[in-house]
C-alpha atoms as a PDB file:
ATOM      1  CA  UNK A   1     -51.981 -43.497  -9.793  1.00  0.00           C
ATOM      2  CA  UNK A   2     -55.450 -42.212  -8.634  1.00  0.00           C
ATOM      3  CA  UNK A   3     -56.213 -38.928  -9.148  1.00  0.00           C
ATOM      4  CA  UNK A   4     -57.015 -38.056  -5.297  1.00  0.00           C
ATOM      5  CA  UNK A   5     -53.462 -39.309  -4.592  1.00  0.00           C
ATOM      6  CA  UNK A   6     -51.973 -37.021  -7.327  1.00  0.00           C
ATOM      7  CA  UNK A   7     -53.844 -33.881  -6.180  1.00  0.00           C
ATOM      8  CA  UNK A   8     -52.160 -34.989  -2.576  1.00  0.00           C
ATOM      9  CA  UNK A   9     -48.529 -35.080  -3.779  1.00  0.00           C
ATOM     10  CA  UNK A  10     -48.653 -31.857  -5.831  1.00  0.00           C
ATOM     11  CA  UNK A  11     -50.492 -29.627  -2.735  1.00  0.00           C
ATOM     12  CA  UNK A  12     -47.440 -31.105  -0.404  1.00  0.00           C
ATOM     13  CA  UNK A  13     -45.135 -30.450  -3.484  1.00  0.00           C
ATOM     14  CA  UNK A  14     -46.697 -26.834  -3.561  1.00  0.00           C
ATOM     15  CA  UNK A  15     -46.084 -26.296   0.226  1.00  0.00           C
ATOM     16  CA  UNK A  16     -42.737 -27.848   0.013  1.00  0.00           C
ATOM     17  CA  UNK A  17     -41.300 -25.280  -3.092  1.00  0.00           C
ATOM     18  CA  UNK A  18     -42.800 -21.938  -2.206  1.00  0.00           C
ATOM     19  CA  UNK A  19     -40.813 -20.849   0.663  1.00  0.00           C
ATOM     20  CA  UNK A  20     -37.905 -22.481  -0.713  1.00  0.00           C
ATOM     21  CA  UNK A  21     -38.836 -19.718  -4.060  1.00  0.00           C
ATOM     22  CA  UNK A  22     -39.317 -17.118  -1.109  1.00  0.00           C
ATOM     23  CA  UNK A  23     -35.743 -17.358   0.334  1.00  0.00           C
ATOM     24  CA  UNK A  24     -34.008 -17.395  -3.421  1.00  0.00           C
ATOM     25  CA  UNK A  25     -35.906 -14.576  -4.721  1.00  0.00           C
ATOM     26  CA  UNK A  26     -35.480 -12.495  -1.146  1.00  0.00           C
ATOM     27  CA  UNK A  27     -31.172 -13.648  -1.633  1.00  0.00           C
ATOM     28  CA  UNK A  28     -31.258 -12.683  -5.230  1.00  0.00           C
ATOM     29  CA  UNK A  29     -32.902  -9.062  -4.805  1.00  0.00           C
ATOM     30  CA  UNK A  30     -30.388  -8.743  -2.106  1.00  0.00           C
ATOM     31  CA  UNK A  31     -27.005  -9.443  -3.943  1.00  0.00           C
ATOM     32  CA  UNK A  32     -27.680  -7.570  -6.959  1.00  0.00           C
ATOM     33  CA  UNK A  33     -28.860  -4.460  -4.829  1.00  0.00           C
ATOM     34  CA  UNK A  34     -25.670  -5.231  -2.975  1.00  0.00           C
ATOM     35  CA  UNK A  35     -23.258  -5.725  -5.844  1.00  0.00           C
ATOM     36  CA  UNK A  36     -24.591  -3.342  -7.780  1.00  0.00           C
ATOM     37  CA  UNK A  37     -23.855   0.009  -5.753  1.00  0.00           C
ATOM     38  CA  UNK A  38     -22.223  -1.344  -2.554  1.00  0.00           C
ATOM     39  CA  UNK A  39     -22.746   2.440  -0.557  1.00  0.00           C
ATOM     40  CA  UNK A  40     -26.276   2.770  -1.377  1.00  0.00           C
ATOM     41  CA  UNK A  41     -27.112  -0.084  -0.110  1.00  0.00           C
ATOM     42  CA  UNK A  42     -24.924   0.173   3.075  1.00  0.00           C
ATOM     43  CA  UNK A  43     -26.227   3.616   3.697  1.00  0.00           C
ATOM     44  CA  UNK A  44     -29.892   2.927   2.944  1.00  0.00           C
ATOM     45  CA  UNK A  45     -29.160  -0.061   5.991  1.00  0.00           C
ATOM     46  CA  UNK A  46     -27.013   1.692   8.072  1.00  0.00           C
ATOM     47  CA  UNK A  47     -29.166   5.144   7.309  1.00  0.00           C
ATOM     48  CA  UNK A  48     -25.717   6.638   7.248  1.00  0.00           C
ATOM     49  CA  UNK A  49     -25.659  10.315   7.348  1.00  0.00           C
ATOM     50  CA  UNK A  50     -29.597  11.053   8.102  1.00  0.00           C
ATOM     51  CA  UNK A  51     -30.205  14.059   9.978  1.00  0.00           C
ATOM     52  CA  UNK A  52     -32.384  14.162  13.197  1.00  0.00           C
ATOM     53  CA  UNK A  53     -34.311  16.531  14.683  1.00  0.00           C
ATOM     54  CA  UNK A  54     -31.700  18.578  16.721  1.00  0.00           C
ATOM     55  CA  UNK A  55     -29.549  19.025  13.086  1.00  0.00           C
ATOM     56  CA  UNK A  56     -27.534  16.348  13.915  1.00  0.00           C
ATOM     57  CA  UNK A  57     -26.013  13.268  11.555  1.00  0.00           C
ATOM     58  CA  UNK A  58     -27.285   9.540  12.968  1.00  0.00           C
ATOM     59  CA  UNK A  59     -25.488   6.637  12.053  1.00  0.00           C
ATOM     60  CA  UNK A  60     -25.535   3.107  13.596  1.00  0.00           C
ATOM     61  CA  UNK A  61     -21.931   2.502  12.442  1.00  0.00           C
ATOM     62  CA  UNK A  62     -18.704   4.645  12.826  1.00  0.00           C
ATOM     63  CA  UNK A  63     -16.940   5.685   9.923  1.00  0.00           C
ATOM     64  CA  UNK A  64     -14.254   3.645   9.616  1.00  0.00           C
ATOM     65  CA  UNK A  65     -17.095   0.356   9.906  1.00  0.00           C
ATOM     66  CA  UNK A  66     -18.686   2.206   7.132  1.00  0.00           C
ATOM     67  CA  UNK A  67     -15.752   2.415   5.013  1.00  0.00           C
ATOM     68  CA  UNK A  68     -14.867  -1.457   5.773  1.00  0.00           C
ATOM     69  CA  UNK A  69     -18.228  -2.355   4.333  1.00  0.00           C
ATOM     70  CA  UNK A  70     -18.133  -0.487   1.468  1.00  0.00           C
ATOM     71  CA  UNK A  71     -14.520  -1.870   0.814  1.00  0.00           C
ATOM     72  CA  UNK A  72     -16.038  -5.235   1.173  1.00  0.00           C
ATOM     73  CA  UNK A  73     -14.427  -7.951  -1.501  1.00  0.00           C
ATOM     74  CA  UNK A  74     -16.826 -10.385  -3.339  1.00  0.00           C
ATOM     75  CA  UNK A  75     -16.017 -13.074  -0.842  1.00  0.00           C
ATOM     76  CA  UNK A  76     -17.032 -10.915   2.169  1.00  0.00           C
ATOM     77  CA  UNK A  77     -20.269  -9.693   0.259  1.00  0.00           C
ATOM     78  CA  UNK A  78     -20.705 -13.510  -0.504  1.00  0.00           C
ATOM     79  CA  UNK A  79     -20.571 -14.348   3.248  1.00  0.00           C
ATOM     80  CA  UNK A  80     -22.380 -10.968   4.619  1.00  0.00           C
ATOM     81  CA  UNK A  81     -25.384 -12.583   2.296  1.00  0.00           C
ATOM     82  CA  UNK A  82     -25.035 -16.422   3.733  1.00  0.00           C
ATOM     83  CA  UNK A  83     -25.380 -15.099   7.302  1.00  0.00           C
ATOM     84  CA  UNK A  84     -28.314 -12.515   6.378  1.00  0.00           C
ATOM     85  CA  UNK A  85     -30.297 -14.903   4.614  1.00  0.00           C
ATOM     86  CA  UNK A  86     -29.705 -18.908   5.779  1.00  0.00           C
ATOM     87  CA  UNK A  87     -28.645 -18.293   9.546  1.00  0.00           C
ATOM     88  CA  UNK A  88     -31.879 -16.689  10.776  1.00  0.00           C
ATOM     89  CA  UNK A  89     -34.671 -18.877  12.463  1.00  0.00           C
ATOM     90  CA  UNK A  90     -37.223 -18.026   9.723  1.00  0.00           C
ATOM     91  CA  UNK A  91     -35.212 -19.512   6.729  1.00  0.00           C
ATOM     92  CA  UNK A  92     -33.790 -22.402   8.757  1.00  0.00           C
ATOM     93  CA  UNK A  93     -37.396 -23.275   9.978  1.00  0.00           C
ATOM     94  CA  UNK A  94     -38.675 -22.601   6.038  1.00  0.00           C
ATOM     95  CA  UNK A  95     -36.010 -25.123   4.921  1.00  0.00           C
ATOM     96  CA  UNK A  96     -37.488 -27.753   7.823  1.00  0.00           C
ATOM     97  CA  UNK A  97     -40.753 -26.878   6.773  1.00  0.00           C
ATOM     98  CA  UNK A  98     -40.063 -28.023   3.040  1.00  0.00           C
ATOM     99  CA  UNK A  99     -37.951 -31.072   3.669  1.00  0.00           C
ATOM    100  CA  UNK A 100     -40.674 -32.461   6.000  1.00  0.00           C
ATOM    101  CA  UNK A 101     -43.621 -31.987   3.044  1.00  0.00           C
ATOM    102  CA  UNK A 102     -40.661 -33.333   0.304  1.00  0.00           C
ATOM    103  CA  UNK A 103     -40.383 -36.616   2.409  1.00  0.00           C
ATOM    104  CA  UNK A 104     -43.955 -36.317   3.108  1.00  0.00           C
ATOM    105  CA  UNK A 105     -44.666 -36.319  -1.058  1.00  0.00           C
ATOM    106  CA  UNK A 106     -41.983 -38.925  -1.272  1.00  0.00           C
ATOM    107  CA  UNK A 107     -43.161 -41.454   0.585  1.00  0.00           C
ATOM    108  CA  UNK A 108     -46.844 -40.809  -0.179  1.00  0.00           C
ATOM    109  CA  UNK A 109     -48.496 -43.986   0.532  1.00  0.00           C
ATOM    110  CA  UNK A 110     -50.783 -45.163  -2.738  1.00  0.00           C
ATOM    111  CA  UNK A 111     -53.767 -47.581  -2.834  1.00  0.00           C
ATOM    112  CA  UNK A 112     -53.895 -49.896  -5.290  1.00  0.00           C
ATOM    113  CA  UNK A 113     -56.955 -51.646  -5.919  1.00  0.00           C
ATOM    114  CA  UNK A 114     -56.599 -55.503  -7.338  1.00  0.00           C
ATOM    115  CA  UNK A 115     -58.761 -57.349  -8.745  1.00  0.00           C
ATOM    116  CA  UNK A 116     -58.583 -61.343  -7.818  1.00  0.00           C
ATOM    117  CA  UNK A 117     -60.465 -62.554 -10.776  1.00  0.00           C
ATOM    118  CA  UNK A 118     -58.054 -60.983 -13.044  1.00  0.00           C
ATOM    119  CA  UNK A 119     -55.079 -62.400 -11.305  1.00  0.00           C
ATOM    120  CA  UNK A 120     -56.257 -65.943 -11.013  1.00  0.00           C
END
């Protein structure tokens, strides 16, 4: 294989793995934030129990929805993660983005030069 032909596979190999890295790394710091202490991390989302200006305690979620998350099993922190990170557009257009450059890599046409004189 020429070398301008391997320089062409790695760069579309390069494009192809990075935001696939991106989206582990981004689900990886989320589940062991989220396993780790389940009500911090609710409340640092939810920014249960902040206080306004007027005094008063804000919260985007009641208190029983509160509860329910923090009560959450491992299968319902498994699928809270699945719909965070592989259902948005971003991630489903990153995971486009790669397969397109990993066929792209794949079928990565190569020159081959022949010589006649050697043949015959």
């Amino acid at each position: 294989m020429e070398k301008k032909y391997w320089w062409k596979i790695s760069t579309k190999l390069t494009l192809a793995i990075l935001p696939l890295c991106g989206i582990l790394i981004f689900l990886i710091g989320q589940s062991t934030e989220l396993f780790k202490d389940s009500t911090a991390y609710w409340t640092r989302l939810l920014k249960w129990g902040q206080v306004n200006d007027a005094g008063e305690k804000v919260s985007w979620a009641s208190e029983t929805y509160f509860n329910k998350l923090i009560s959450l099993g491992v299968g319902g922190k498994l699928l809270y993660l699945f719909c965070r990170n592989f259902i948005p557009l971003t991630t489903v257009a990153n995971i486009v983005a790669s397969a397109f450059w990993i066929n792209s890599a794949k079928n990565q046409k190569v020159k081959v030069k022949v010589n006649l004189t050697t043949i015959l």
